[in-house]
Protein backbone atom coordinates (compact mmCIF):
# COMPACT_ATOMS: atom_id res chain seq x y z
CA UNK A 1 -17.87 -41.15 5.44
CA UNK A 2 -18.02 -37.60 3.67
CA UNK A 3 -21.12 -35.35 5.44
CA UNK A 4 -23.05 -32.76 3.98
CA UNK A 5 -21.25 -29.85 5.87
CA UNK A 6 -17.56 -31.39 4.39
CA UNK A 7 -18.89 -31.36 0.57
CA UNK A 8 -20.21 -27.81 0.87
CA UNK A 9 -16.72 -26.86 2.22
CA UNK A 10 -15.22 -28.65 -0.37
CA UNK A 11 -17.25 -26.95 -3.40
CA UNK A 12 -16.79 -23.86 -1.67
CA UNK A 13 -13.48 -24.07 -2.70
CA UNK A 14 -14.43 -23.95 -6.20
CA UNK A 15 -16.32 -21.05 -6.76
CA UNK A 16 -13.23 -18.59 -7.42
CA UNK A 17 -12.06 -21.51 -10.45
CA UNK A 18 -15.81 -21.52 -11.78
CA UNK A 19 -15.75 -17.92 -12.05
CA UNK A 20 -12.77 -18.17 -13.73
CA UNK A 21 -13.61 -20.99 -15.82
CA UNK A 22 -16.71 -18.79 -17.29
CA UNK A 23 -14.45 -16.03 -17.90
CA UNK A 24 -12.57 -18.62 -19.90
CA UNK A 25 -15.04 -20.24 -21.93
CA UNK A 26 -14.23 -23.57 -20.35
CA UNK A 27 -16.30 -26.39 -19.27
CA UNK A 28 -16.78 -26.66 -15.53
CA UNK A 29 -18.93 -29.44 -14.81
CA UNK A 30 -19.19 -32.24 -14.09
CA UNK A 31 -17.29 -32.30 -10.72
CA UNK A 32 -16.63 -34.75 -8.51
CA UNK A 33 -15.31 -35.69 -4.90
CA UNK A 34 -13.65 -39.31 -5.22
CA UNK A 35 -12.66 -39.23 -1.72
CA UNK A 36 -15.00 -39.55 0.42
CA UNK A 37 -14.11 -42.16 3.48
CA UNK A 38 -13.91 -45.54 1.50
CA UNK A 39 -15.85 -48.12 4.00
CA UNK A 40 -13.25 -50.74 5.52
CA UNK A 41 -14.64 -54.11 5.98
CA UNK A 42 -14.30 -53.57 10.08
CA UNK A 43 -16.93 -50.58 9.43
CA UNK A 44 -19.47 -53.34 8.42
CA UNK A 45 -19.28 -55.05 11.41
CA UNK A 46 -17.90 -52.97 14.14
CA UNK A 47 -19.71 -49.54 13.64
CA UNK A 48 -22.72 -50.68 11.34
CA UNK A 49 -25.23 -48.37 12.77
CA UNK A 50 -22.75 -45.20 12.95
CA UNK A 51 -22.08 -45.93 9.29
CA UNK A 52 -25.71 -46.23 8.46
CA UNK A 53 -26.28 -42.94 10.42
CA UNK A 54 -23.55 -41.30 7.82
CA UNK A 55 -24.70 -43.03 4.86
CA UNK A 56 -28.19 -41.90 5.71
CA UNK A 57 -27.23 -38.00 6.08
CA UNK A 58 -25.53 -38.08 3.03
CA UNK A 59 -28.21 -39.12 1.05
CA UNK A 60 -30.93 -36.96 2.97
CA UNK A 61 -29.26 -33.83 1.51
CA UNK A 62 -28.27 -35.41 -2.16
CA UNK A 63 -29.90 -35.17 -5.49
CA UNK A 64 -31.04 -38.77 -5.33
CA UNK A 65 -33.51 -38.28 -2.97
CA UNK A 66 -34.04 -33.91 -3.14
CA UNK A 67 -33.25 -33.78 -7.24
CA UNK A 68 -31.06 -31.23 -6.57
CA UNK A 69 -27.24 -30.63 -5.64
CA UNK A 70 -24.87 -33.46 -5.40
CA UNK A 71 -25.78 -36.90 -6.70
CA UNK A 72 -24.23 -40.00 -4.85
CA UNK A 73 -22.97 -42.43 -6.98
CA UNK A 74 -22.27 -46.61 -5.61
CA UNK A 75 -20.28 -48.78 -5.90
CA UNK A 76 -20.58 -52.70 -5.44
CA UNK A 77 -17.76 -53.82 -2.26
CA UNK A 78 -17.24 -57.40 -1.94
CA UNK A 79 -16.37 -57.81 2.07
CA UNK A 80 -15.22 -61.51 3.18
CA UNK A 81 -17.03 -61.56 6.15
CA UNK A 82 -20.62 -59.69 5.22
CA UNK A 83 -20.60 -60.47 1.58
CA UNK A 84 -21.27 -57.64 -1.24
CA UNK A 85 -22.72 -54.32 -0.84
CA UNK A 86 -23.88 -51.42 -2.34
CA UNK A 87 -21.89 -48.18 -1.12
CA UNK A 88 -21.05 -44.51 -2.07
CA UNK A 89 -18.64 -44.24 -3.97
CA UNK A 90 -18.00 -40.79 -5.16
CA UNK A 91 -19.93 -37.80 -5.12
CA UNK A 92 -20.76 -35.69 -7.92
CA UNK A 93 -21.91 -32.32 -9.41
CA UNK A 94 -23.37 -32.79 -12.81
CA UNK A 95 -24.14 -29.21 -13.41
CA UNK A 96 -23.89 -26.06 -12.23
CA UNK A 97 -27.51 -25.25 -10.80
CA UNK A 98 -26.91 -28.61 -8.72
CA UNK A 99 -23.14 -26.44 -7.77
CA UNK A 100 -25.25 -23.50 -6.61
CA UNK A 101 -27.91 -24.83 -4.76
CA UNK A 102 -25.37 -26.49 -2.24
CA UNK A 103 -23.05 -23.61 -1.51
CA UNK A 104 -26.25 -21.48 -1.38
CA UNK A 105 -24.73 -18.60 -3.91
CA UNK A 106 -27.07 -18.16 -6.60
CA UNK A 107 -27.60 -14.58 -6.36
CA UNK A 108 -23.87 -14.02 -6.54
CA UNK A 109 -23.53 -16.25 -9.45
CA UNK A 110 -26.29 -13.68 -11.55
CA UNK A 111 -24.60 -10.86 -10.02
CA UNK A 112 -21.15 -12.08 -11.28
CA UNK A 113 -22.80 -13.22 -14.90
CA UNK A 114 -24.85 -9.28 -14.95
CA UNK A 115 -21.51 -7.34 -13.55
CA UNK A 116 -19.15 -9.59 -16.07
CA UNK A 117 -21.66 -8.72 -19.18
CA UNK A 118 -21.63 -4.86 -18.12
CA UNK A 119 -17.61 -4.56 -17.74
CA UNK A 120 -16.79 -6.14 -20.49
CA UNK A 121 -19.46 -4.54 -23.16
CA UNK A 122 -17.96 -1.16 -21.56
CA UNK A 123 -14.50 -1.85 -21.32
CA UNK A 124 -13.54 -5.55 -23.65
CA UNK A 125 -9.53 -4.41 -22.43
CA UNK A 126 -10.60 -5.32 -18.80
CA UNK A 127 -10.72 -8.95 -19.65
CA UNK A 128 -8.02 -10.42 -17.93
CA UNK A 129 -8.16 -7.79 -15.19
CA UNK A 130 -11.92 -9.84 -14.27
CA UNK A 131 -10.14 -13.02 -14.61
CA UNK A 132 -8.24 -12.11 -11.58
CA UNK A 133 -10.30 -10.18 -9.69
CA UNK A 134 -13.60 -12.07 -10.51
CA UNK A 135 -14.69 -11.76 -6.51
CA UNK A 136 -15.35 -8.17 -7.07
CA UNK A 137 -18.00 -8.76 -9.47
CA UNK A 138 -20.23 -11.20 -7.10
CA UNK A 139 -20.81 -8.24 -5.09
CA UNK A 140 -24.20 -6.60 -5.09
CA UNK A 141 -23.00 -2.93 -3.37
CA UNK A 142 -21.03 -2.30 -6.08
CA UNK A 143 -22.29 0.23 -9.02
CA UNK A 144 -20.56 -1.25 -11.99
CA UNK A 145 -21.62 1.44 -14.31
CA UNK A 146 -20.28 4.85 -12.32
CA UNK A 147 -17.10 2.94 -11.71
CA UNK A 148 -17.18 2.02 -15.35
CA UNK A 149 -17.55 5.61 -16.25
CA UNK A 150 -14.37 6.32 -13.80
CA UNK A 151 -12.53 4.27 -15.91
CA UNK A 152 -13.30 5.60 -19.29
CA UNK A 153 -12.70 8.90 -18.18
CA UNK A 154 -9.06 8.18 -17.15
CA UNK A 155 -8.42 6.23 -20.13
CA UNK A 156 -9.25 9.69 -21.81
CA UNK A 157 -7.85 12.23 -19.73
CA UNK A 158 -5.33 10.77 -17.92
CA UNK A 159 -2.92 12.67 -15.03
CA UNK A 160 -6.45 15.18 -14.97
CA UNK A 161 -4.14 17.51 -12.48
CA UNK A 162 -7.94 18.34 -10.73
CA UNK A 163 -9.21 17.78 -7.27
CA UNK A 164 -11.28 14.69 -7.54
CA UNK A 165 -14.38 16.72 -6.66
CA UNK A 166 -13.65 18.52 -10.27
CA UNK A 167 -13.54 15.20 -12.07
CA UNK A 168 -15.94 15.73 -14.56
CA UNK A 169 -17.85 12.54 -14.22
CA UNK A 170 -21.83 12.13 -13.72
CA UNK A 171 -21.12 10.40 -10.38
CA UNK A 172 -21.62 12.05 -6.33
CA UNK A 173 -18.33 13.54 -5.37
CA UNK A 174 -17.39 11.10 -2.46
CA UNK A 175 -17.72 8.06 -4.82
CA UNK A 176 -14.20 7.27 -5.68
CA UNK A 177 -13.25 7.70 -1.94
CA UNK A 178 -16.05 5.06 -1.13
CA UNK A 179 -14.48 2.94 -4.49
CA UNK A 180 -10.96 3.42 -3.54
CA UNK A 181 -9.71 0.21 -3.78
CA UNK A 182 -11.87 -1.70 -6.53
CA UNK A 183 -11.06 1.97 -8.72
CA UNK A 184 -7.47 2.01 -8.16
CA UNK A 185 -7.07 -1.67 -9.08
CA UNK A 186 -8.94 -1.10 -12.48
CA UNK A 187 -6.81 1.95 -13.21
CA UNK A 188 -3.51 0.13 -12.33
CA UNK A 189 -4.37 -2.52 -14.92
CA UNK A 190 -5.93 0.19 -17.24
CA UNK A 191 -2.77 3.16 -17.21
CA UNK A 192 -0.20 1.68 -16.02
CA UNK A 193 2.32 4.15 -17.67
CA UNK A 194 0.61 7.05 -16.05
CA UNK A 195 0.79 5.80 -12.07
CA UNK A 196 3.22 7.99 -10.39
CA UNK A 197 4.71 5.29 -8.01
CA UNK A 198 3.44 2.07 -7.09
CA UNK A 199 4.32 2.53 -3.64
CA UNK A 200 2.37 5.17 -3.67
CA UNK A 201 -0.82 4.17 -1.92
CA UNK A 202 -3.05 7.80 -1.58
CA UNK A 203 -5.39 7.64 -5.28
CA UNK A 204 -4.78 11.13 -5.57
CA UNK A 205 -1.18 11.23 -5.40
CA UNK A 206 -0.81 8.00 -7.83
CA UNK A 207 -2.91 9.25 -10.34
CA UNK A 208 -1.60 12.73 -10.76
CA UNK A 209 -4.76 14.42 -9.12
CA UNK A 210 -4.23 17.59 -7.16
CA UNK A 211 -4.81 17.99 -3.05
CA UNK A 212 -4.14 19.46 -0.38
CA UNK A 213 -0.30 19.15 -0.41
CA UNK A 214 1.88 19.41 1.97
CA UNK A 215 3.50 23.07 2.57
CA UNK A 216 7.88 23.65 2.44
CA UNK A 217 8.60 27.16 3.80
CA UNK A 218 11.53 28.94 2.75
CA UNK A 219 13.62 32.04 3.87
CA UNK A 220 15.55 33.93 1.79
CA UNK A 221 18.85 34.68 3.85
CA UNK A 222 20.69 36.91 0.92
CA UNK A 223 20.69 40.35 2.20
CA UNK A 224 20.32 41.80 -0.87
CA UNK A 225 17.94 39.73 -2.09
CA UNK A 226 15.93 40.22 -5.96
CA UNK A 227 14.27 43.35 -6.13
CA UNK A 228 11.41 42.36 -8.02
CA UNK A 229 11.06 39.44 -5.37
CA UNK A 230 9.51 41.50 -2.05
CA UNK A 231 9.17 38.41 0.39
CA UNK A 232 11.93 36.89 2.60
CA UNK A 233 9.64 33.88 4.33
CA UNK A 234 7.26 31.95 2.10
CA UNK A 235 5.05 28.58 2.06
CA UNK A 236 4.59 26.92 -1.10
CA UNK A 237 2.86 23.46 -1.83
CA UNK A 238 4.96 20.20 -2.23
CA UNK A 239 4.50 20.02 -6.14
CA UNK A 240 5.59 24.27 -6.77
CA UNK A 241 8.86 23.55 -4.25
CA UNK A 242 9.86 20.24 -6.63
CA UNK A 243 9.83 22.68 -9.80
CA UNK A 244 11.64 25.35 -8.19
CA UNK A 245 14.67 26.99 -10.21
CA UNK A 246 16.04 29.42 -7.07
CA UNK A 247 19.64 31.66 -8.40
CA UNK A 248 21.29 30.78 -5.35
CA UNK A 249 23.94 29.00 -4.35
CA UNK A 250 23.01 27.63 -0.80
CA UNK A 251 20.36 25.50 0.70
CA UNK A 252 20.43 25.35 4.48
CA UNK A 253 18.22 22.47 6.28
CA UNK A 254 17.05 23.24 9.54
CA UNK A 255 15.18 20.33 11.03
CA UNK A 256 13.57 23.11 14.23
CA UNK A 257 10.95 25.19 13.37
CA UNK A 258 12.48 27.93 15.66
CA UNK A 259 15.85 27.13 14.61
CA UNK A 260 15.05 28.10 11.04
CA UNK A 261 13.56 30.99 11.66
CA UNK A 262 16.19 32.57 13.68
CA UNK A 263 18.94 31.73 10.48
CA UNK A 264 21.40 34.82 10.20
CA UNK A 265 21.64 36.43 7.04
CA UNK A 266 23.78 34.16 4.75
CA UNK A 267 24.85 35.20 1.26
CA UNK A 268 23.17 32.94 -1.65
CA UNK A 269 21.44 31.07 0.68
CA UNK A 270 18.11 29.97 0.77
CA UNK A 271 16.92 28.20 4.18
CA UNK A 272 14.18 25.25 4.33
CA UNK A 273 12.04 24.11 6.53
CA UNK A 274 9.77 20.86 5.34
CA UNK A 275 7.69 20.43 8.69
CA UNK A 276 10.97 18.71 11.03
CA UNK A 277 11.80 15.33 11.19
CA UNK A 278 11.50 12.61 9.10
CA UNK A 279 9.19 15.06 7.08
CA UNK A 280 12.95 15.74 5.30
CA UNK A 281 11.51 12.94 2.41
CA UNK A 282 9.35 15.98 1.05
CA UNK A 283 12.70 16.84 -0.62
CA UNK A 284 13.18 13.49 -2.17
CA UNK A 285 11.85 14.61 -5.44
CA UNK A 286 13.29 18.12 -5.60
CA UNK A 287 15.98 17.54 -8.50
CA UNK A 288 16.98 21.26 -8.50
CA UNK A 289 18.89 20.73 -4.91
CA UNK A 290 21.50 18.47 -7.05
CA UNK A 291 22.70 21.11 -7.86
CA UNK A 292 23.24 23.37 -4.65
CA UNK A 293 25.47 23.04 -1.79
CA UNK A 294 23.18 21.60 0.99
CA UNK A 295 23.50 21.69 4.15
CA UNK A 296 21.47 20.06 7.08
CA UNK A 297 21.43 21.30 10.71
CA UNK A 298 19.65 18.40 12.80
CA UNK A 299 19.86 17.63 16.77
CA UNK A 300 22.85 15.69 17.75
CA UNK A 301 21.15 12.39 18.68
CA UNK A 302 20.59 9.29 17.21
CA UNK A 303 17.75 10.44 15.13
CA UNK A 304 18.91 13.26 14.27
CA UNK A 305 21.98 10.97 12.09
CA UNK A 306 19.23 8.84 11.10
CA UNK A 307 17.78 11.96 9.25
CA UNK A 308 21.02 13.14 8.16
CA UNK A 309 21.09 9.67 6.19
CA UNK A 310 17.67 9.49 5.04
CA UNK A 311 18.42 12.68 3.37
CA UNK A 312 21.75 11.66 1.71
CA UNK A 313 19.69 9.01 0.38
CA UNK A 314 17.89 11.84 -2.10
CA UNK A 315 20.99 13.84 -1.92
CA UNK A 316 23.98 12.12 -1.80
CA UNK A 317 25.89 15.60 -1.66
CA UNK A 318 24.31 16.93 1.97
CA UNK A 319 26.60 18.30 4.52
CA UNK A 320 26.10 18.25 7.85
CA UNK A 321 27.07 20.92 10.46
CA UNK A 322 27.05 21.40 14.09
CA UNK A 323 26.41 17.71 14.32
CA UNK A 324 30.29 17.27 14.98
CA UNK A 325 31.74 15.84 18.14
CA UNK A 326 32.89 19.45 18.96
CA UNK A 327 29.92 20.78 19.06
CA UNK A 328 28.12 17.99 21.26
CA UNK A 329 31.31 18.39 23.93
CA UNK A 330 31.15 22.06 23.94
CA UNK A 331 27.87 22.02 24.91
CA UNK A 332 27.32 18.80 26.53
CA UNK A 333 25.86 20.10 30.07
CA UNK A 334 22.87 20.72 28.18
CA UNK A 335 22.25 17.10 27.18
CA UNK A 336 19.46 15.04 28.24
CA UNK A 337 18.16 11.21 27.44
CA UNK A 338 16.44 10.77 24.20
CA UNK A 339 14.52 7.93 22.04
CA UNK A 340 16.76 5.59 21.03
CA UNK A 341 17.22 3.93 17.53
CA UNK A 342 17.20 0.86 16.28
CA UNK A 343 19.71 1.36 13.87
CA UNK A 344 23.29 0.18 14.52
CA UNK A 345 24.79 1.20 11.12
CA UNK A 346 24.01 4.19 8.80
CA UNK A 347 26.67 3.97 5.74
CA UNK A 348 25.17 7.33 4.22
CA UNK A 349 27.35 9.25 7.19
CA UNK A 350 30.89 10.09 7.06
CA UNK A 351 33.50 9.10 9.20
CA UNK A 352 32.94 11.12 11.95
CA UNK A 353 29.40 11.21 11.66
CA UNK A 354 29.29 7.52 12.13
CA UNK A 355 31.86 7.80 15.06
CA UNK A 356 29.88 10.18 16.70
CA UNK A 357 26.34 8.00 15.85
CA UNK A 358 27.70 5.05 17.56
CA UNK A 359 29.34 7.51 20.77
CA UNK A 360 25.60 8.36 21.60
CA UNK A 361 24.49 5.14 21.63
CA UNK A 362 26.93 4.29 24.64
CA UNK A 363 25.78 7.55 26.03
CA UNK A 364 22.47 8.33 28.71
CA UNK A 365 22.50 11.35 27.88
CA UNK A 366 22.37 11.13 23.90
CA UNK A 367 20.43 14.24 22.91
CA UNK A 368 21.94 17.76 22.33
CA UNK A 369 18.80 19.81 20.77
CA UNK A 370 19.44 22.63 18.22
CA UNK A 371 17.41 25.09 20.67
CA UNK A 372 19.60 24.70 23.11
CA UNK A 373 23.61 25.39 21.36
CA UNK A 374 23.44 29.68 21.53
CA UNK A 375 23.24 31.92 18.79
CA UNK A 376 26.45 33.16 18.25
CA UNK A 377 27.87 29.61 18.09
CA UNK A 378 25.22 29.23 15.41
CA UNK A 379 26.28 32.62 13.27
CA UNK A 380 29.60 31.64 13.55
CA UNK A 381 29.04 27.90 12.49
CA UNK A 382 26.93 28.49 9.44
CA UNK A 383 28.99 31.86 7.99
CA UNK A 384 32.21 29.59 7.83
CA UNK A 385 30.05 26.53 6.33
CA UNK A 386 28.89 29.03 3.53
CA UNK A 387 32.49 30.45 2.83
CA UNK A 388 33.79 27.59 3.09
């Protein structure tokens, strides 16, 4: 026989579809729980007083006897051995106050009824968005109005190009950081044409807001560079770099910090530096660099390749150099054991590249750092690369 504790965790279930169902405009109740242990004619005789026990619980907790929450409804059962009796049957919620009192969530239920009034005499567009996020609006820490007021004032000003604490919005400056992920949702289903990626997970990035961004240094190799330009090494934020228009032919990637900034002079050539590493996806969205010769300088090691083909991903076009076979023999007494990498096949490199990709995975020692092939082999290197 059904207990108490299994009918609460069975309406429980239900809450989520009667929020729904109000959102709807469709009838909820009654409700009702058919299957609740039918009694077997052994039970009668076998286990009488357990059953009784059951039976008893069941009603101690039910609107028959409290007149409130679930009713139990009988049935007459006709046993051949004890004769007819009158049993549960079924067990029922005629309405929704009955609904509440047994899963104990009346406050939420005013709070969802208050919060679903306030969104939708605001915003009537963010209909459907409640019908599938309903949750959110049984929760009582939640100021419906300044998040309301968020919303509005993206609908207006969309891609705002502000820091969020110069949103001009009668709220405290950390709220949409404490709102991230209710606010985000709402604006996703509000402006969806003006999200910058859905991958994108940082607010401030996917709604076009400004912050601290990232920094791409460059060096200006040319050595006669524009006169009206004075600076040879500059840092410029993420979103400046991507709008660049540079008159030069050139781009040399150096994934070392040092490396890059002991680059010989190099006609047309700009050098770049976007922090090392897999910090080369900072140049994903730099459309200019189509249109240059690029060329990436990495460490000869499995990572190293893997970078080499995260960038050809962007930049189909990339060159590698000094991450040939000769180079890594010339200097191979300066070699040394490094991470290895999971990845067995990288069909961005070349030929070679590949050849040499799977070589160091054979190899202990599979690392040959830029730091460590000497300058002149560098000069050398990168002049014929240019003229070439």
């Amino acid at each position: 026989m059904i207990s108490p504790a299994e009918i609460k965790k069975q309406a429980l279930k239900w809450w989520k579809p009667l929020l729904q169902s109000h959102i709807l405009e469709e009838l909820f109740f009654p409700k009702i729980i058919d299957r609740i242990g039918k009694v077997k004619s052994g039970h009668i005789t076998e286990r009488f007083e357990v059953l009784q026990k059951e039976i008893e619980e069941l009603y101690r907790y039910s609107k028959n006897q409290t007149g409130k929450g679930y009713l139990v409804q009988t049935a007459g059962r006709n046993f051949r051995r004890t004769g007819s009796h009158d049993l549960p049957d079924s067990v029922v919620f005629e309405t929704i106050d009955d609904y509440l009192y047994v899963i104990g969530c009346a406050k939420e239920w005013r709070l969802f009824i208050a919060n679903y009034n306030t969104i939708i005499g605001t915003i009537p567009g963010l209909k459907d968005w409640t019908l599938n996020n309903c949750l959110w609006l049984t929760k009582g820490e939640i100021s419906w109005n300044d998040v309301l007021k968020v919303c509005r004032y993206f609908i207006e000003t969309p891609r705002p190009n502000l820091y969020l604490r110069q949103l001009p919005i009668e709220i405290h400056t950390k709220f949409i950081e404490e709102n991230n992920a209710l606010i985000q949702s709402l604006l996703d289903f509000l402006i969806p044409d003006h999200v910058r990626s859905a991958q994108q997970k940082r607010f401030v990035e996917r709604f076009f807001l400004r912050y601290d961004e990232p920094l791409v240094r460059l060096r200006f190799l040319d050595e006669n560079p524009h006169p009206d330009f004075r600076f040879r090494d500059i840092s410029i934020p993420l979103s400046d770099f991507e709008a660049l228009e540079l008159p030069v032919e050139n781009i040399l990637i150096a994934e070392n910090k040092m490396n890059f900034l002991t680059l010989p002079l190099l006609e047309s050539t700009v050098a770049i530096w976007s922090g090392g590493g897999f910090n080369i996806a900072y140049l994903k969205n730099a459309l200019w660099l189509s249109e240059k010769k690029i060329l990436y300088w990495g460490d000869i090691d499995e990572h190293g390749f893997q970078i080499l083909h995260q960038l050809r991903s962007y930049h189909r076009h990339a060159q590698s150099v000094m991450m040939d076979r000769t180079t890594f023999e010339t200097f191979q007494n300066y070699a040394v054991s490094g991470a290895r990498n999971k990845s067995q096949n990288l069909n961005l490199l070349t030929k070679d590249e590949n050849d040499l990709f799977q070589y160091l995975k054979a190899l202990e020692k599979n690392r040959l750092e830029q730091e460590k092939i000497p300058q002149v082999y560098v000069d050398r290197c990168l002049r014929n690369s240019i003229e070439s």
